[in-house]
Protein backbone atom coordinates (compact mmCIF):
# COMPACT_ATOMS: atom_id res chain seq x y z
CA UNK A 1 -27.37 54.74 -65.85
CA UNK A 2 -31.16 54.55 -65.05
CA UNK A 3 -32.54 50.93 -63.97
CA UNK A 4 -34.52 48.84 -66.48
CA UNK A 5 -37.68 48.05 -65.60
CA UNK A 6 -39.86 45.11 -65.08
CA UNK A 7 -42.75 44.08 -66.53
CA UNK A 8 -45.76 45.22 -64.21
CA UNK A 9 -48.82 43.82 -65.89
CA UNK A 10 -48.26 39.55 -64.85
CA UNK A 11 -51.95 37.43 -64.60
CA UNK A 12 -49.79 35.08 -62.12
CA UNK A 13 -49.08 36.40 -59.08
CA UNK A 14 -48.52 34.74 -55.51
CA UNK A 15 -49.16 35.74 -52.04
CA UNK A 16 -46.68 35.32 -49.14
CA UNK A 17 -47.46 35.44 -45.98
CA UNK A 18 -45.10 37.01 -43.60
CA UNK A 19 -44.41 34.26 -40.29
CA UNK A 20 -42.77 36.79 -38.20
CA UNK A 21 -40.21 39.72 -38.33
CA UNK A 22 -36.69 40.15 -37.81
CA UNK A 23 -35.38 41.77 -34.28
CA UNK A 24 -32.05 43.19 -34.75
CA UNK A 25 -29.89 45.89 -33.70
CA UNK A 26 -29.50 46.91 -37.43
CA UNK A 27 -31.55 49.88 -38.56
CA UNK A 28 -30.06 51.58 -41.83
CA UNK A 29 -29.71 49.27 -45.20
CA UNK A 30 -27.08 51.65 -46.25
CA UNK A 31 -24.73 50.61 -43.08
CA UNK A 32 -25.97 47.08 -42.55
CA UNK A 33 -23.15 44.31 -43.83
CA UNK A 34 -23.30 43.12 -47.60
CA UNK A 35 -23.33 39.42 -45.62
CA UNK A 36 -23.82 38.19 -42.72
CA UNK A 37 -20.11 36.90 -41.73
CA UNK A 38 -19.16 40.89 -42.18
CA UNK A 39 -19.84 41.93 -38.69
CA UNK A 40 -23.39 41.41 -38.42
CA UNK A 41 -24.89 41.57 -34.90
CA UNK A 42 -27.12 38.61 -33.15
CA UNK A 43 -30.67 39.01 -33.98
CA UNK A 44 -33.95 37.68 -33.17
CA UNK A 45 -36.69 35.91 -35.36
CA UNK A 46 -39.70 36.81 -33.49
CA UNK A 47 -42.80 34.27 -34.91
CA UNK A 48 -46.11 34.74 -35.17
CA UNK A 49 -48.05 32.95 -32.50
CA UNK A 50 -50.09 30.86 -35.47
CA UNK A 51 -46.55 29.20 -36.26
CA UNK A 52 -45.06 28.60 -33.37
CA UNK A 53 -45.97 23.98 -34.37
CA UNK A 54 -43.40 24.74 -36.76
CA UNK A 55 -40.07 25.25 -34.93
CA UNK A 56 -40.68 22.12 -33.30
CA UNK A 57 -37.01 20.15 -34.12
CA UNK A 58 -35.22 23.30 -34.41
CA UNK A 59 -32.12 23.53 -31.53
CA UNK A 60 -29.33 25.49 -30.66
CA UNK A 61 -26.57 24.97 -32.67
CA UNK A 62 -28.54 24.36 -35.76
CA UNK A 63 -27.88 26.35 -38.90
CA UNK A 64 -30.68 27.36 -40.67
CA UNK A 65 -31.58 29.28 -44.30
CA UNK A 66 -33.82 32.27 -43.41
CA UNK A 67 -35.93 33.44 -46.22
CA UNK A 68 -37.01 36.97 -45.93
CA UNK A 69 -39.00 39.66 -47.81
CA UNK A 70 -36.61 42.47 -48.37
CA UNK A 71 -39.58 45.12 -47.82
CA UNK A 72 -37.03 48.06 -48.24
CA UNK A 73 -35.69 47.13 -51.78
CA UNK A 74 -36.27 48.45 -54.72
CA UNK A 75 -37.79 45.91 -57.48
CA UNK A 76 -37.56 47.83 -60.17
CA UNK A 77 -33.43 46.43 -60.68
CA UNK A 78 -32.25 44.17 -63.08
CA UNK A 79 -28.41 45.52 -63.17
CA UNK A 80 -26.38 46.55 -60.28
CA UNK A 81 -22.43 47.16 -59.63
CA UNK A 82 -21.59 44.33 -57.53
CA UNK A 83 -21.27 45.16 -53.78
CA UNK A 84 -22.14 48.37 -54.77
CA UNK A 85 -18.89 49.39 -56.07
CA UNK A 86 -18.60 51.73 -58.99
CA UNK A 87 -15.58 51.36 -60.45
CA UNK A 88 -16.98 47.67 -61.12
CA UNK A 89 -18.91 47.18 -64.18
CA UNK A 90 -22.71 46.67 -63.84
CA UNK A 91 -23.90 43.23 -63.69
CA UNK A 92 -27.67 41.24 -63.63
CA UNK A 93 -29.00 41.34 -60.55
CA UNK A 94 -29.61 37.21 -60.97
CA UNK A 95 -25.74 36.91 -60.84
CA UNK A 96 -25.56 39.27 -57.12
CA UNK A 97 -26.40 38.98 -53.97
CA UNK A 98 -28.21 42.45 -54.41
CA UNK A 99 -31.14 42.72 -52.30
CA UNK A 100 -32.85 44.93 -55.40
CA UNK A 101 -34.46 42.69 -57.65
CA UNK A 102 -37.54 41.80 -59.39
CA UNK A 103 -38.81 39.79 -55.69
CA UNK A 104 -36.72 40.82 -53.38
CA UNK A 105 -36.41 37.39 -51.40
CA UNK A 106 -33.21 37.58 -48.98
CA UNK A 107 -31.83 34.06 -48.11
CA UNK A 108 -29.73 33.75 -45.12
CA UNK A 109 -27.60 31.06 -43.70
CA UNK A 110 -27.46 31.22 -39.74
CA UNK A 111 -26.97 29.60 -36.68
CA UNK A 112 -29.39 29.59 -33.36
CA UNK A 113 -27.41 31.03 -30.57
CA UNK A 114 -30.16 30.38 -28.65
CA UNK A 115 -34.31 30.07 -28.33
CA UNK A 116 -36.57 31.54 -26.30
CA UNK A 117 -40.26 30.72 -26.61
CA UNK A 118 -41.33 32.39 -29.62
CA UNK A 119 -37.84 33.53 -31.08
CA UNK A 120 -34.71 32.40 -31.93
CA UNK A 121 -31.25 34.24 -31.56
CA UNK A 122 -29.34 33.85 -34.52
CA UNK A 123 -25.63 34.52 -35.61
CA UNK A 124 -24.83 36.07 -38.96
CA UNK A 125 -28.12 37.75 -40.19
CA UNK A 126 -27.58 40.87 -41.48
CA UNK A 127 -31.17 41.86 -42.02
CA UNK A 128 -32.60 44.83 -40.71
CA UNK A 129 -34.88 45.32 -37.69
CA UNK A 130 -38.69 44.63 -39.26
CA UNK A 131 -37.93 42.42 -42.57
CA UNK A 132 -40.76 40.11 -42.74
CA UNK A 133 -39.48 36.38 -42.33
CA UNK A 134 -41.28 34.18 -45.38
CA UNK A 135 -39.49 31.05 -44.45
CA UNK A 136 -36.83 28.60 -42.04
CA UNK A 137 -35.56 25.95 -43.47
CA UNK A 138 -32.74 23.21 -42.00
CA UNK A 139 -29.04 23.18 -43.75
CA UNK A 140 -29.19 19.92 -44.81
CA UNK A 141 -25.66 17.99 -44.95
CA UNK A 142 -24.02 16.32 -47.48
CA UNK A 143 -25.49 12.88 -46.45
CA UNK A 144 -28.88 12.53 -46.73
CA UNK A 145 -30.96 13.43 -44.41
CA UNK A 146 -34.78 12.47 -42.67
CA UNK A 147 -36.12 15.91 -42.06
């Protein structure tokens, strides 16, 4: 079944600005893990010098949500077999993890392993080497928190 496709004429439109890239061992979307607790390698988010203010309060040990541009995906997919799996019936993309979508905006939940200078090694990112990192934010906990 072909993909449906999206509306391409939209008078609102937003720019992102990529604050580094991904560093990772991964190459090939089509054998990189679904998720990152499936066996993905450490990585490294390498910033952009003009950032670098921003890690300040970030540690070892803290989990994270990277937000990334999924450069490689396709954005013309609204419907997808889940995981990929044919002999599941298709499904909105909205209700998948798929990276194809409309805005292909991966969101990953990792730990730092460790930081040096202008990176961080992370645990259970299964993005491949180059994605453009949009975003870091803090896992916040169930009690509320200052940051």
């Amino acid at each position: 079944m072909a993909p449906h496709s999206v509306p391409t004429s939209n008078p609102r439109r937003f720019e992102v600005t990529p604050i580094g890239r991904v560093e990772s061992p991964l190459t090939d979307t089509a054998s990189a893990p679904k998720q990152g607790d499936e066996g993905a390698p450490d990585a490294w988010l390498a910033f952009e010098p003009a950032v670098l203010e921003a890690l300040d309060g970030i540690r070892a040990g803290d989990e994270v949500i990277v937000l990334t541009w999924l450069d490689r995906a396709r954005r013309d997919v609204l419907r997808v077999h889940p995981r990929g799996d044919v002999s599941r019936a298709q499904q909105g993309v909205f209700s998948t993890r798929s990276p194809h979508r409309p805005n292909p905006i991966g969101l990953h939940r990792v730990k730092v392993a460790s930081i040096d200078g202008e990176r961080l090694r992370v645990r259970n990112l299964e993005a491949v080497d180059g994605t453009p990192i949009v975003d870091v934010k803090p896992v916040l906990s169930s009690d509320i928190d200052e940051r």
